[in-house]
N, C-alpha and C. Protein backbone atom coordinates (compact mmCIF):
# COMPACT_ATOMS: atom_id res chain seq x y z
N UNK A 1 -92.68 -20.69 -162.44
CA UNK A 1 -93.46 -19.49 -162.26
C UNK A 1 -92.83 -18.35 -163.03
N UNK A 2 -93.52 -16.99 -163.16
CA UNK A 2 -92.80 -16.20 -163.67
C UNK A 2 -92.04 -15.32 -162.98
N UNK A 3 -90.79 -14.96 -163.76
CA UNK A 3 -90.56 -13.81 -162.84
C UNK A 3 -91.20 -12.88 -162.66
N UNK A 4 -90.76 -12.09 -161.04
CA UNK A 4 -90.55 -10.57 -160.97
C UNK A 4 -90.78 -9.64 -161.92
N UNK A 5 -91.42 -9.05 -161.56
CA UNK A 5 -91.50 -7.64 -162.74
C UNK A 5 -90.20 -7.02 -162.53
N UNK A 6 -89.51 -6.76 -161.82
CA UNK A 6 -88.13 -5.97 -161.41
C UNK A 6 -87.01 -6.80 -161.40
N UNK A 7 -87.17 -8.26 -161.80
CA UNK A 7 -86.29 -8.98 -161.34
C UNK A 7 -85.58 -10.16 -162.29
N UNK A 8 -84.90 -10.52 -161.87
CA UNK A 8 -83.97 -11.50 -162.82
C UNK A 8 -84.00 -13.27 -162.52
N UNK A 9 -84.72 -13.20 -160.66
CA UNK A 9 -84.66 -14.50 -160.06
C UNK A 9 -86.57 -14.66 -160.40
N UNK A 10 -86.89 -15.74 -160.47
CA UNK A 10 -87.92 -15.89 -160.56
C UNK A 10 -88.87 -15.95 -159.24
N UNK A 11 -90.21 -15.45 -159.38
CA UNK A 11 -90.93 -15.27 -157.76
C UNK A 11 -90.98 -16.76 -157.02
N UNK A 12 -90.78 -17.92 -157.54
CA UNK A 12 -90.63 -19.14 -157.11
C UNK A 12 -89.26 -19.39 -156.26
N UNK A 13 -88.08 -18.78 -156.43
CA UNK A 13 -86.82 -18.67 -156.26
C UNK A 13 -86.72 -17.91 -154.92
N UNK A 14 -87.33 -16.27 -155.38
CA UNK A 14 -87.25 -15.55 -154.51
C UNK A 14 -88.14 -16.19 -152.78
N UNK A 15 -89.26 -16.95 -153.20
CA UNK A 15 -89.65 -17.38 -152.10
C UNK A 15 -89.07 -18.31 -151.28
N UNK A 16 -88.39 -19.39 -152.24
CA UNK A 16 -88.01 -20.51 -151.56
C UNK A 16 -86.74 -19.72 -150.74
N UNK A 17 -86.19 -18.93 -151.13
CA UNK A 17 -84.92 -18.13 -150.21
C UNK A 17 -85.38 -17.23 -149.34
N UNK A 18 -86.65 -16.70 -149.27
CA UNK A 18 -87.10 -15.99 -148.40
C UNK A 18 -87.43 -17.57 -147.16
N UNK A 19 -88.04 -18.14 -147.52
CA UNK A 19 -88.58 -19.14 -146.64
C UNK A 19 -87.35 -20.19 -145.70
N UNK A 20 -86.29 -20.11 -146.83
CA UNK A 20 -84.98 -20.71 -146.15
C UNK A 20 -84.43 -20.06 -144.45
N UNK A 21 -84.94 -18.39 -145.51
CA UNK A 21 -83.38 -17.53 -144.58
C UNK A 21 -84.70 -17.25 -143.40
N UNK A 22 -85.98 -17.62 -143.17
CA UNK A 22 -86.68 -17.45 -142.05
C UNK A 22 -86.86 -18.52 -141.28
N UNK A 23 -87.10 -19.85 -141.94
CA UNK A 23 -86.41 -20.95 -141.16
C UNK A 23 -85.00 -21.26 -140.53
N UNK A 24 -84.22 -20.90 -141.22
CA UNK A 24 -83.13 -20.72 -140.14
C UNK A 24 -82.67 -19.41 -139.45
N UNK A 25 -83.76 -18.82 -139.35
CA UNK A 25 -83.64 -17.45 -138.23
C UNK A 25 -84.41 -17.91 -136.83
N UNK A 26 -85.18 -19.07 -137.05
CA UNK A 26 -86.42 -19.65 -136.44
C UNK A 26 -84.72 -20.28 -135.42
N UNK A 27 -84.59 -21.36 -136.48
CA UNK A 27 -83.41 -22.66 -136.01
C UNK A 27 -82.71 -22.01 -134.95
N UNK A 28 -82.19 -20.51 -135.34
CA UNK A 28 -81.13 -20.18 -134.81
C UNK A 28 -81.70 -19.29 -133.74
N UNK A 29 -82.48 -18.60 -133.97
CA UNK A 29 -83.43 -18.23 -132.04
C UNK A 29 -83.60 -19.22 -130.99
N UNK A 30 -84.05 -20.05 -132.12
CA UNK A 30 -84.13 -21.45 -130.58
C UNK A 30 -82.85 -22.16 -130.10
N UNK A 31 -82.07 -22.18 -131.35
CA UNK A 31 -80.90 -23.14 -130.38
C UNK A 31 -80.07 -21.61 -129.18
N UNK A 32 -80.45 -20.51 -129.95
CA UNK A 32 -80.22 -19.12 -128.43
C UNK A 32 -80.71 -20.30 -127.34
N UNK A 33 -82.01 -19.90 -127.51
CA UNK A 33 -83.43 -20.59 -126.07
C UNK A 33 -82.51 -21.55 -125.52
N UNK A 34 -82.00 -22.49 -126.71
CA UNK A 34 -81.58 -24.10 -126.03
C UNK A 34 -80.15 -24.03 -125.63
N UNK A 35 -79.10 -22.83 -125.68
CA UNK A 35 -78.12 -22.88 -125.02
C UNK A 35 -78.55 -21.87 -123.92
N UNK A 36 -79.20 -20.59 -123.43
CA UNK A 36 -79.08 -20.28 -122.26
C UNK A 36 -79.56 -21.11 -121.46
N UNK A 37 -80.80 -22.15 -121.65
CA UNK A 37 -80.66 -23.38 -120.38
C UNK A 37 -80.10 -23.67 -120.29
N UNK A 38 -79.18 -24.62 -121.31
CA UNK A 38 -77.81 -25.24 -120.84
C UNK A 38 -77.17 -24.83 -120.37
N UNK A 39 -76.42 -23.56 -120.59
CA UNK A 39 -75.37 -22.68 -119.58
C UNK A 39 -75.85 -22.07 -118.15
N UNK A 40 -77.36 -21.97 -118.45
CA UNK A 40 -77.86 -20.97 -117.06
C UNK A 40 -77.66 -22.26 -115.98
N UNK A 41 -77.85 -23.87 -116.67
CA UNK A 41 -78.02 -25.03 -115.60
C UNK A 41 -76.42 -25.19 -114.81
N UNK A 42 -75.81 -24.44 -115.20
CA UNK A 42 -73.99 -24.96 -114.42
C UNK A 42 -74.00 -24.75 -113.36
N UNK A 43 -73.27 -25.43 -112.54
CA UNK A 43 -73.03 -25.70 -111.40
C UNK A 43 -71.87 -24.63 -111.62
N UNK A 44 -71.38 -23.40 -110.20
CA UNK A 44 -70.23 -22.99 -110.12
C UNK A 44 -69.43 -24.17 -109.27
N UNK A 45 -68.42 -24.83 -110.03
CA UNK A 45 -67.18 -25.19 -109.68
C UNK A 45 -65.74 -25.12 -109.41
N UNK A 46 -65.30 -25.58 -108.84
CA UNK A 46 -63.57 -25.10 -108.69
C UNK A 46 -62.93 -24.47 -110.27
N UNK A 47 -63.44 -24.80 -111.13
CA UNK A 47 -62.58 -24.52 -112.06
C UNK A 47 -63.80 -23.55 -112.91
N UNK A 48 -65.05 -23.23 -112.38
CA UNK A 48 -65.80 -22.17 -113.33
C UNK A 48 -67.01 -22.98 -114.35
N UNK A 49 -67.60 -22.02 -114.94
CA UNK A 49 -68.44 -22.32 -115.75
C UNK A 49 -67.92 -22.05 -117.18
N UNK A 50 -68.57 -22.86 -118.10
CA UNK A 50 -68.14 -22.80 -119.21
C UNK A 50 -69.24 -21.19 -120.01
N UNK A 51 -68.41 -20.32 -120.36
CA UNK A 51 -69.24 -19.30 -120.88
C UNK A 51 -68.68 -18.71 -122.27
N UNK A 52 -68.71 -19.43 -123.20
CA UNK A 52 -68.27 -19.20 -124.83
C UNK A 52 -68.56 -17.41 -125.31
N UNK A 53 -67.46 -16.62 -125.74
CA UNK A 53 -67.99 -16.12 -126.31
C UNK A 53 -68.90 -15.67 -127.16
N UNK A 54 -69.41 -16.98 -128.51
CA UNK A 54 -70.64 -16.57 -128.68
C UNK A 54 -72.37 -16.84 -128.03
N UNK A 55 -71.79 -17.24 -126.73
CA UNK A 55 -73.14 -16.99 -125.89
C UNK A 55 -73.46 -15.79 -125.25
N UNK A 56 -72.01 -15.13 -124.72
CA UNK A 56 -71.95 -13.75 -124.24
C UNK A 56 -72.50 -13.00 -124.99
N UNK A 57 -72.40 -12.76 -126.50
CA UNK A 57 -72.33 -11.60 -127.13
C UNK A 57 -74.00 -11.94 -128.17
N UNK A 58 -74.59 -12.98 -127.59
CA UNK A 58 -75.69 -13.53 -128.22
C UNK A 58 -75.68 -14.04 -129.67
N UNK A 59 -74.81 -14.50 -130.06
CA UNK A 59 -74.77 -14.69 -131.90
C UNK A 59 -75.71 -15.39 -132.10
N UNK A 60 -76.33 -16.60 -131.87
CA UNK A 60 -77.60 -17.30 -132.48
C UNK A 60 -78.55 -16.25 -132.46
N UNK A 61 -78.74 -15.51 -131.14
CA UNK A 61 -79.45 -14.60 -131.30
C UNK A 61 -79.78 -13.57 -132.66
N UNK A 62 -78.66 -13.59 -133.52
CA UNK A 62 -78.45 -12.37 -134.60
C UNK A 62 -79.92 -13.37 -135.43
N UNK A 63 -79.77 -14.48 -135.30
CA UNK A 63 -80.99 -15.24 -136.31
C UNK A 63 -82.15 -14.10 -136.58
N UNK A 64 -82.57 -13.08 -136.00
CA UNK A 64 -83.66 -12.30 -135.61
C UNK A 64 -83.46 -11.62 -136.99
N UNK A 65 -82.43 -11.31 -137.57
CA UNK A 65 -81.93 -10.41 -138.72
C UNK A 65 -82.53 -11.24 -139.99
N UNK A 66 -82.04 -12.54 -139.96
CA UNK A 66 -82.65 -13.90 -141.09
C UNK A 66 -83.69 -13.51 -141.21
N UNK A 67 -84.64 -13.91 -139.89
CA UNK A 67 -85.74 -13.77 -140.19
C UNK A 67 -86.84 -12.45 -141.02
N UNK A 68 -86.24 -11.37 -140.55
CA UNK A 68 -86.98 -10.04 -140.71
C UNK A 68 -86.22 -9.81 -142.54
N UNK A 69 -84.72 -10.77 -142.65
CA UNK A 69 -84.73 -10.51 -144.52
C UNK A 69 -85.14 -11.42 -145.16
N UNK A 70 -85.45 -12.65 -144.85
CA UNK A 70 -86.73 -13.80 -145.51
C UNK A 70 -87.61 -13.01 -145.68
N UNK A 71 -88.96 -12.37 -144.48
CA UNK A 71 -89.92 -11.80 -144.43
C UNK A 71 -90.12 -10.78 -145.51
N UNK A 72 -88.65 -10.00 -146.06
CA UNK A 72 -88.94 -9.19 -146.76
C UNK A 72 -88.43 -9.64 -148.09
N UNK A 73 -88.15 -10.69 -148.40
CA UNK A 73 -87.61 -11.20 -149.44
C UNK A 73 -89.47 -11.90 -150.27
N UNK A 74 -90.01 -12.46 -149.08
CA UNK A 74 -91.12 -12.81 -149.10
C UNK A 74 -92.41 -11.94 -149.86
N UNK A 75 -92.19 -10.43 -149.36
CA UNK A 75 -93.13 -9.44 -149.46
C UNK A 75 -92.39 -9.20 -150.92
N UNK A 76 -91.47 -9.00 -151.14
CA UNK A 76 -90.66 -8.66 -152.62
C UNK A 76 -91.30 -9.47 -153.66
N UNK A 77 -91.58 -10.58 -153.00
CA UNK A 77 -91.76 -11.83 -154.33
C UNK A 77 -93.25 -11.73 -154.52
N UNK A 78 -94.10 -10.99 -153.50
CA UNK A 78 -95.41 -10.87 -153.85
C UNK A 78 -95.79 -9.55 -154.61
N UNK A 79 -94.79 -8.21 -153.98
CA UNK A 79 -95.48 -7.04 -154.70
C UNK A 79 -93.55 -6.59 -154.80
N UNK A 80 -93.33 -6.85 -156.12
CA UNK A 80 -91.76 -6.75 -156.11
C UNK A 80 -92.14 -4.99 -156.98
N UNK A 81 -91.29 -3.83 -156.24
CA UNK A 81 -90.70 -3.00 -156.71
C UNK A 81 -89.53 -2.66 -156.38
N UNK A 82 -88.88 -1.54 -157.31
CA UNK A 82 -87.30 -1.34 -157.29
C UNK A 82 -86.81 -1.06 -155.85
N UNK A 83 -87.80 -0.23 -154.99
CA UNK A 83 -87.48 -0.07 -153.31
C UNK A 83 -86.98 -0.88 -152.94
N UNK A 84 -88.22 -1.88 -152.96
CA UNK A 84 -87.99 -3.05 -152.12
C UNK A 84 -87.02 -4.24 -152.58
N UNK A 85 -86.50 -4.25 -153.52
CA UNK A 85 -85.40 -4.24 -153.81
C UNK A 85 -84.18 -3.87 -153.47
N UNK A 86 -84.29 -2.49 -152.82
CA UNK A 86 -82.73 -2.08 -152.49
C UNK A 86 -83.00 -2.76 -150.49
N UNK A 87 -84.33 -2.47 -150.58
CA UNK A 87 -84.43 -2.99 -149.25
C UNK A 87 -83.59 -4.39 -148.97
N UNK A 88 -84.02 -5.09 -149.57
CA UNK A 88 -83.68 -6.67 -149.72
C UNK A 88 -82.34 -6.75 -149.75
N UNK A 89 -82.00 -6.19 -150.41
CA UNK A 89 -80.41 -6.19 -150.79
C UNK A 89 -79.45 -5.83 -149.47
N UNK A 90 -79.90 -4.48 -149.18
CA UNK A 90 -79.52 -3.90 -148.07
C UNK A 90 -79.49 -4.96 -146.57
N UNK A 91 -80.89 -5.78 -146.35
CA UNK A 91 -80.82 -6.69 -145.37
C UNK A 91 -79.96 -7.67 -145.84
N UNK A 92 -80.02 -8.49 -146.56
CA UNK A 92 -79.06 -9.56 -147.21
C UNK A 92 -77.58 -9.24 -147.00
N UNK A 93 -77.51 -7.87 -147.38
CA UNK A 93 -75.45 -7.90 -147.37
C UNK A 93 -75.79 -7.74 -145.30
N UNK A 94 -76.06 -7.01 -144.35
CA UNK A 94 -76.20 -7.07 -142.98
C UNK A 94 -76.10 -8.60 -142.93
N UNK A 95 -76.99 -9.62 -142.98
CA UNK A 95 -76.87 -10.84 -143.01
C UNK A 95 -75.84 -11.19 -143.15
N UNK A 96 -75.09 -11.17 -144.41
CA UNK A 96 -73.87 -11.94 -144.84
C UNK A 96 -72.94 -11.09 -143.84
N UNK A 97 -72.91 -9.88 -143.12
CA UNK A 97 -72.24 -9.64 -142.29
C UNK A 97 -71.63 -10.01 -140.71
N UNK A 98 -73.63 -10.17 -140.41
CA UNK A 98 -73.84 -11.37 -139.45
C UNK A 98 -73.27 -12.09 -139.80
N UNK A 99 -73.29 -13.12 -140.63
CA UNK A 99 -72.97 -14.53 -140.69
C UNK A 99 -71.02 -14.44 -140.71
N UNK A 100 -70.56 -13.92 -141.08
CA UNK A 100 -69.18 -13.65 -141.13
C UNK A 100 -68.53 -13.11 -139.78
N UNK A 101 -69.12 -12.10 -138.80
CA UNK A 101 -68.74 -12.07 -137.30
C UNK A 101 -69.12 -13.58 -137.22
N UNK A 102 -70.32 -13.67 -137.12
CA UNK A 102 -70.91 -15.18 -136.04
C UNK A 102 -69.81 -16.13 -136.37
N UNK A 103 -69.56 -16.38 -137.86
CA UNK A 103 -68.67 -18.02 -138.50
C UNK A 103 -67.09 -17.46 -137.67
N UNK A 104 -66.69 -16.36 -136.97
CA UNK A 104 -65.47 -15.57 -136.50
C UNK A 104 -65.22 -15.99 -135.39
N UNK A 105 -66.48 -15.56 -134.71
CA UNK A 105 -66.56 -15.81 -132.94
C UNK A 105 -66.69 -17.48 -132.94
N UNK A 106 -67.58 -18.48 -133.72
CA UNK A 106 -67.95 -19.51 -133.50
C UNK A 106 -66.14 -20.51 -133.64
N UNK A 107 -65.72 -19.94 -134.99
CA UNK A 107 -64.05 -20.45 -135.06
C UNK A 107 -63.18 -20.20 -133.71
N UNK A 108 -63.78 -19.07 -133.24
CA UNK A 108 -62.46 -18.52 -132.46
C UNK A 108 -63.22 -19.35 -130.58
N UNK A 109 -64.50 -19.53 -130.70
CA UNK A 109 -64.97 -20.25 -129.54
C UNK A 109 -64.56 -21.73 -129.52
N UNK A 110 -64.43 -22.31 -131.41
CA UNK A 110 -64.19 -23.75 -130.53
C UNK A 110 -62.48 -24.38 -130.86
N UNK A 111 -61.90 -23.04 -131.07
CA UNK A 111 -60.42 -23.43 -131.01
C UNK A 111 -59.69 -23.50 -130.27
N UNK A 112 -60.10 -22.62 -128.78
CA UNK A 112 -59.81 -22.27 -127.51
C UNK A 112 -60.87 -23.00 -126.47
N UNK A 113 -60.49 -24.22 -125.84
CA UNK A 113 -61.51 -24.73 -124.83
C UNK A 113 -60.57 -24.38 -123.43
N UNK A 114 -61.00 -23.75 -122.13
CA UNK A 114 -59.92 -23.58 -120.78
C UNK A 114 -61.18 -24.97 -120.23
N UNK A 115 -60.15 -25.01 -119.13
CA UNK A 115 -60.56 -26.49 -118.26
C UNK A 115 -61.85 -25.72 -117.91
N UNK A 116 -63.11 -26.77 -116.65
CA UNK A 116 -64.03 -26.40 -116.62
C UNK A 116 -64.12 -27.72 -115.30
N UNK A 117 -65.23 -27.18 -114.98
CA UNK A 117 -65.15 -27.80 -113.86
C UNK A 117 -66.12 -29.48 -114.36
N UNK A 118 -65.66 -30.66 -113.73
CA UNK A 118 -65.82 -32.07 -114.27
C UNK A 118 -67.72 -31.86 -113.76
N UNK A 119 -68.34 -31.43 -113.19
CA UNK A 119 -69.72 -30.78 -113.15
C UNK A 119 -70.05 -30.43 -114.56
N UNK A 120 -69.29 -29.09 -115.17
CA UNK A 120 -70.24 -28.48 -116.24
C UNK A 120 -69.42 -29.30 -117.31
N UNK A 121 -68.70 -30.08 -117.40
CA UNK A 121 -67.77 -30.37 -118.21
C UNK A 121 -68.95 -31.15 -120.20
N UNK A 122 -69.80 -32.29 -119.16
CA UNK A 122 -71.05 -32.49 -120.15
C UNK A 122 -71.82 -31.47 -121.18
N UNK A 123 -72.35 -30.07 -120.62
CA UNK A 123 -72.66 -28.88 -121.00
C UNK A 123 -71.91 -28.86 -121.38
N UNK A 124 -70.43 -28.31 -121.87
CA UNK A 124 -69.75 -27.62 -122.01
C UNK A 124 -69.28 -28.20 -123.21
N UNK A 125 -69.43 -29.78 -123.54
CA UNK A 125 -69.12 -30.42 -124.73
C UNK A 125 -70.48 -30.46 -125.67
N UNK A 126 -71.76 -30.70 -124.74
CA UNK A 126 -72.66 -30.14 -125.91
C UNK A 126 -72.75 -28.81 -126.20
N UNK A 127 -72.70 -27.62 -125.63
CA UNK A 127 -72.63 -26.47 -126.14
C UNK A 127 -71.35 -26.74 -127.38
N UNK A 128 -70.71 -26.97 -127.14
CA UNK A 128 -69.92 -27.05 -128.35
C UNK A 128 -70.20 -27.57 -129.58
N UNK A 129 -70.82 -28.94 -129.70
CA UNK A 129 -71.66 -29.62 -130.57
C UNK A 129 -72.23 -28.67 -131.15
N UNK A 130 -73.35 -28.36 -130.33
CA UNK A 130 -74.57 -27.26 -130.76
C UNK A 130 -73.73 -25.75 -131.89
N UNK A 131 -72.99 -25.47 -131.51
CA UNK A 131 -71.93 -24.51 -131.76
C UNK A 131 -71.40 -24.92 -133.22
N UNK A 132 -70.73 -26.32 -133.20
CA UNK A 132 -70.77 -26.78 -134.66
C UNK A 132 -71.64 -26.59 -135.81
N UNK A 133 -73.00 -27.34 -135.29
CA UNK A 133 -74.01 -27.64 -136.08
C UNK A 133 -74.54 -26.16 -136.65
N UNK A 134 -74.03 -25.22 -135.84
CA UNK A 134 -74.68 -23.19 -135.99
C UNK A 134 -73.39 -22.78 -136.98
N UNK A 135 -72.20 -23.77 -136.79
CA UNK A 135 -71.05 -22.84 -138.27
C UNK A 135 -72.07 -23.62 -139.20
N UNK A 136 -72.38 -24.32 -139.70
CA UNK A 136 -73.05 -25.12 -140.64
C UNK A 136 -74.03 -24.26 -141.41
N UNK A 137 -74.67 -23.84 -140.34
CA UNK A 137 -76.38 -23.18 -140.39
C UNK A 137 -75.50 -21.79 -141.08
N UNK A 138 -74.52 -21.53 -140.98
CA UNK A 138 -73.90 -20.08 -140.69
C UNK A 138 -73.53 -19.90 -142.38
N UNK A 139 -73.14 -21.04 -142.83
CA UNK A 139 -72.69 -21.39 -144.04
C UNK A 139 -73.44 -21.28 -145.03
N UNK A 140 -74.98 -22.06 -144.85
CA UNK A 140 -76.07 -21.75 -145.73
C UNK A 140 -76.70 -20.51 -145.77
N UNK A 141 -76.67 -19.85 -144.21
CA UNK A 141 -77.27 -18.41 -144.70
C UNK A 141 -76.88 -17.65 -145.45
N UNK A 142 -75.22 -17.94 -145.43
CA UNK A 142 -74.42 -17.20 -146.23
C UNK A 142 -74.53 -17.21 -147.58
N UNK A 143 -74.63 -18.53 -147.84
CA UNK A 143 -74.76 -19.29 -149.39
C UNK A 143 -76.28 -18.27 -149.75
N UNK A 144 -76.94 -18.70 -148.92
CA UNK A 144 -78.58 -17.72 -149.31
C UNK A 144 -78.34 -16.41 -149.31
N UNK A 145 -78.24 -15.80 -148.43
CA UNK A 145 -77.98 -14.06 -148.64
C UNK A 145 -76.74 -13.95 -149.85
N UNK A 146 -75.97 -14.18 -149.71
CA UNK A 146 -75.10 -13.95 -150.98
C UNK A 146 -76.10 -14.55 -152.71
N UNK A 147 -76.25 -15.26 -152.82
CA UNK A 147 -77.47 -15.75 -154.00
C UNK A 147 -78.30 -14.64 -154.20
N UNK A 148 -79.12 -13.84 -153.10
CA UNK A 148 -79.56 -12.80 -153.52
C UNK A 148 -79.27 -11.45 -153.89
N UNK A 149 -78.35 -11.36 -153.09
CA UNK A 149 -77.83 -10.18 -153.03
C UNK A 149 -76.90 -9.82 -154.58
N UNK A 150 -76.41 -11.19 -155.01
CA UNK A 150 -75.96 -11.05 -156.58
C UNK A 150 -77.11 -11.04 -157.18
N UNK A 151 -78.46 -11.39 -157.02
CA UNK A 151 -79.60 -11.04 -158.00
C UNK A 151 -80.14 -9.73 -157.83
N UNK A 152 -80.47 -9.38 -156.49
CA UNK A 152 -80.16 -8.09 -155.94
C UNK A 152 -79.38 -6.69 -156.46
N UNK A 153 -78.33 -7.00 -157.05
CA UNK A 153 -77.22 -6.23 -157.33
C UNK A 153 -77.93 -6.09 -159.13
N UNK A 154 -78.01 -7.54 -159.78
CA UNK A 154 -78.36 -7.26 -161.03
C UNK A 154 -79.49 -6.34 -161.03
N UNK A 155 -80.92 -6.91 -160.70
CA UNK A 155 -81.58 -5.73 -160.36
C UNK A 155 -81.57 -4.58 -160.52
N UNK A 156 -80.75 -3.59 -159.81
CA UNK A 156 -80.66 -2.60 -159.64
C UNK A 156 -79.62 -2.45 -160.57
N UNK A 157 -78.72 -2.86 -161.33
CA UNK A 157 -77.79 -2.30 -162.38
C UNK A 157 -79.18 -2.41 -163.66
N UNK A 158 -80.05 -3.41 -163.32
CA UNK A 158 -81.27 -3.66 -164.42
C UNK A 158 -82.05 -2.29 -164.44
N UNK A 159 -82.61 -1.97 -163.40
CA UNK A 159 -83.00 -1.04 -163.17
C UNK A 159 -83.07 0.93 -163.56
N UNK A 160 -82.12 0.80 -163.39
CA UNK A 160 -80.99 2.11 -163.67
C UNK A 160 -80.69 2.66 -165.12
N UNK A 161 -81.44 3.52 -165.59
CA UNK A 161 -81.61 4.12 -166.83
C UNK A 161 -80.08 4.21 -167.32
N UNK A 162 -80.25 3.48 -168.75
CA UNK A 162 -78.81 3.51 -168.87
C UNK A 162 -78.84 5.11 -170.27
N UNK A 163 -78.33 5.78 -169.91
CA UNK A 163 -78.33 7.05 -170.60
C UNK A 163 -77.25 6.60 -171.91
N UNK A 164 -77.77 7.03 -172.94
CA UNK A 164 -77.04 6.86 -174.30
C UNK A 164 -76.31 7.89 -174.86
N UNK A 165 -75.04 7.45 -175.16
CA UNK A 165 -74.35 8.24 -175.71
C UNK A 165 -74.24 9.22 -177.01
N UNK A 166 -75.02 8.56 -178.05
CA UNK A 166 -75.05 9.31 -179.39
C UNK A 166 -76.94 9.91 -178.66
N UNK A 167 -77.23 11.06 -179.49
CA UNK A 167 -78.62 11.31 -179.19
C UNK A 167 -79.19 11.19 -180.93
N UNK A 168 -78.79 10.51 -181.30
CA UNK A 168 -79.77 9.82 -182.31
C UNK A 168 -80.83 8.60 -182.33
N UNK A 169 -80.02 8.25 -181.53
CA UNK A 169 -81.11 6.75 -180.88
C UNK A 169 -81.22 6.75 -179.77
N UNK A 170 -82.17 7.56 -178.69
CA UNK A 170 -82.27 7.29 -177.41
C UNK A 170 -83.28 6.27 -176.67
N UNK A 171 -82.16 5.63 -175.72
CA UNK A 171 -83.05 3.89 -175.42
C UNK A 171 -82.76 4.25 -173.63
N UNK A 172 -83.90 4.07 -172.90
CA UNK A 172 -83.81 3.56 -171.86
C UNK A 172 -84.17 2.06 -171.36
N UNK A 173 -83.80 1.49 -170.07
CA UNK A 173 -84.18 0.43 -169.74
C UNK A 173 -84.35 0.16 -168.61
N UNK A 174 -85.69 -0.07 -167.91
CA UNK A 174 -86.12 -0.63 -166.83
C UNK A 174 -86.69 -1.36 -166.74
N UNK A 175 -86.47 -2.50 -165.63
CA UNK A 175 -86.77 -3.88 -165.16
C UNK A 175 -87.03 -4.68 -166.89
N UNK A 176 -85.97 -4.87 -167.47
CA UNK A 176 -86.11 -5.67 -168.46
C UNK A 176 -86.86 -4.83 -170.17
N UNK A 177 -87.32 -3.82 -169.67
CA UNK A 177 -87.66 -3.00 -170.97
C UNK A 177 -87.25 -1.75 -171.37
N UNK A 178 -86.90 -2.13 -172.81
CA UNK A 178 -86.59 -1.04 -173.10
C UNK A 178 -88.02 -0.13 -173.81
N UNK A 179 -87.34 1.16 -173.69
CA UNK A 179 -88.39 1.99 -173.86
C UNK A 179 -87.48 3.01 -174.85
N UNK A 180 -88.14 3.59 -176.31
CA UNK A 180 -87.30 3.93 -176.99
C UNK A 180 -88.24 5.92 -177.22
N UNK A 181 -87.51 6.83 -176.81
CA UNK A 181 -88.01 8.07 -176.79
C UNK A 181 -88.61 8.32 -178.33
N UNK A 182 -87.66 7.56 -179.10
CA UNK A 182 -87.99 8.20 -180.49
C UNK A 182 -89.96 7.59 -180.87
N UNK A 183 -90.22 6.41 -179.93
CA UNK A 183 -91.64 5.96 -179.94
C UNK A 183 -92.79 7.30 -179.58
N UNK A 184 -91.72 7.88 -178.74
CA UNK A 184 -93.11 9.35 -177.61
C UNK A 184 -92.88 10.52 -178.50
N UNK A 185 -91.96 10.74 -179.30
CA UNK A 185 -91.60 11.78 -180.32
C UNK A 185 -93.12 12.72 -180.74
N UNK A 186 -93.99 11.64 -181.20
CA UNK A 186 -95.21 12.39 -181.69
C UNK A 186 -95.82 13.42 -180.85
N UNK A 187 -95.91 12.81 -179.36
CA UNK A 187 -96.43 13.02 -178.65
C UNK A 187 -95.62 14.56 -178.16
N UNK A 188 -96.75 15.26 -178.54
CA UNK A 188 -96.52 16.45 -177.84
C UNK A 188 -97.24 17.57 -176.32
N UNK A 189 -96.62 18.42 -175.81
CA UNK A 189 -97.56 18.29 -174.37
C UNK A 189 -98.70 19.33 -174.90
N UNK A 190 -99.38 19.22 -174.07
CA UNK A 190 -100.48 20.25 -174.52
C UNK A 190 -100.54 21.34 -173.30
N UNK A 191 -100.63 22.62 -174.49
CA UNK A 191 -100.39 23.78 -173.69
C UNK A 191 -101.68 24.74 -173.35
């Protein structure tokens, strides 16, 4: 397909990464859904319930962020301007921020297991599983928001009138064209 008018990744590119980073915003809301059953189902036992930091502090939950910078990665690739561009960019690095707490808390949840009571003990090894399979997920978002956010970045250095130093030849350039003043020279305003 072709590219972007503003852009360097092609609108085929930009979608398939919009469509990634909203499918796994999807993945990662639901496995939220599919660990508060699991944890809400514990039995209190002599030795407690198993309650991971990143269930406390909701991290699958952050998926909500994926989704809303797919969505706009999406809208970019249909009516791409320089805005929406910084927009994109702007959600993407948040993302890769998310994903760097979440991959933090998720390391620091399954390096530290305390006993648990032989009740929640089952839960408590699939929440962990589940927990694995989300550094994973945590990894590709990253891989995706970072991918854009370096196309992202070109963009906007693309973007950005590059002002010339000698004024004998003055050249600007946006989204891929240059535009040369000495062409509008004739053109004078009318008074």
């Amino acid at each position: 397909m072709a590219p972007c008018a503003c852009s360097k990744i092609s609108t085929a590119d930009t979608l398939v990464l919009g469509t990634i980073q909203i499918l796994l915003g999807i993945f990662h809301v639901l496995m939220w859904y599919f660990l508060l059953i699991l944890y809400m189902g514990q039995i209190r036992g002599v030795f407690g319930t198993y309650e991971p930091i990143t269930h406390r502090v909701g991290c699958t939950l952050w998926g909500i962020f994926f989704i809303i910078s797919g969505a706009v990665l999406i809208k970019l690739a249909k009516h791409p301007s320089p805005s929406l561009v910084t927009v994109a960019l702007i959600l993407n690095i948040t993302c890769i921020i998310t994903v760097i707490i979440a991959v933090i808390l998720t390391i620091v949840e399954l390096s530290s297991f305390h006993s648990v009571s032989y009740r929640n003990y089952g839960q408590a090894k699939l929440g962990r599983e589940v927990s694995r399979i989300l550094l994973f997920s945590y990894l590709l978002e990253l891989v995706v928001a970072f991918t854009y956010s370096i196309f992202g970045c070109i963009d906007l250095l693309g973007a950005a009138p590059i002002f010339p130093t000698s004024h004998s030849h003055s050249r600007f350039h946006f989204a891929g064209v240059y535009l040369d003043e000495s062409d509008h020279e004739d053109e004078q305003p009318h008074s």
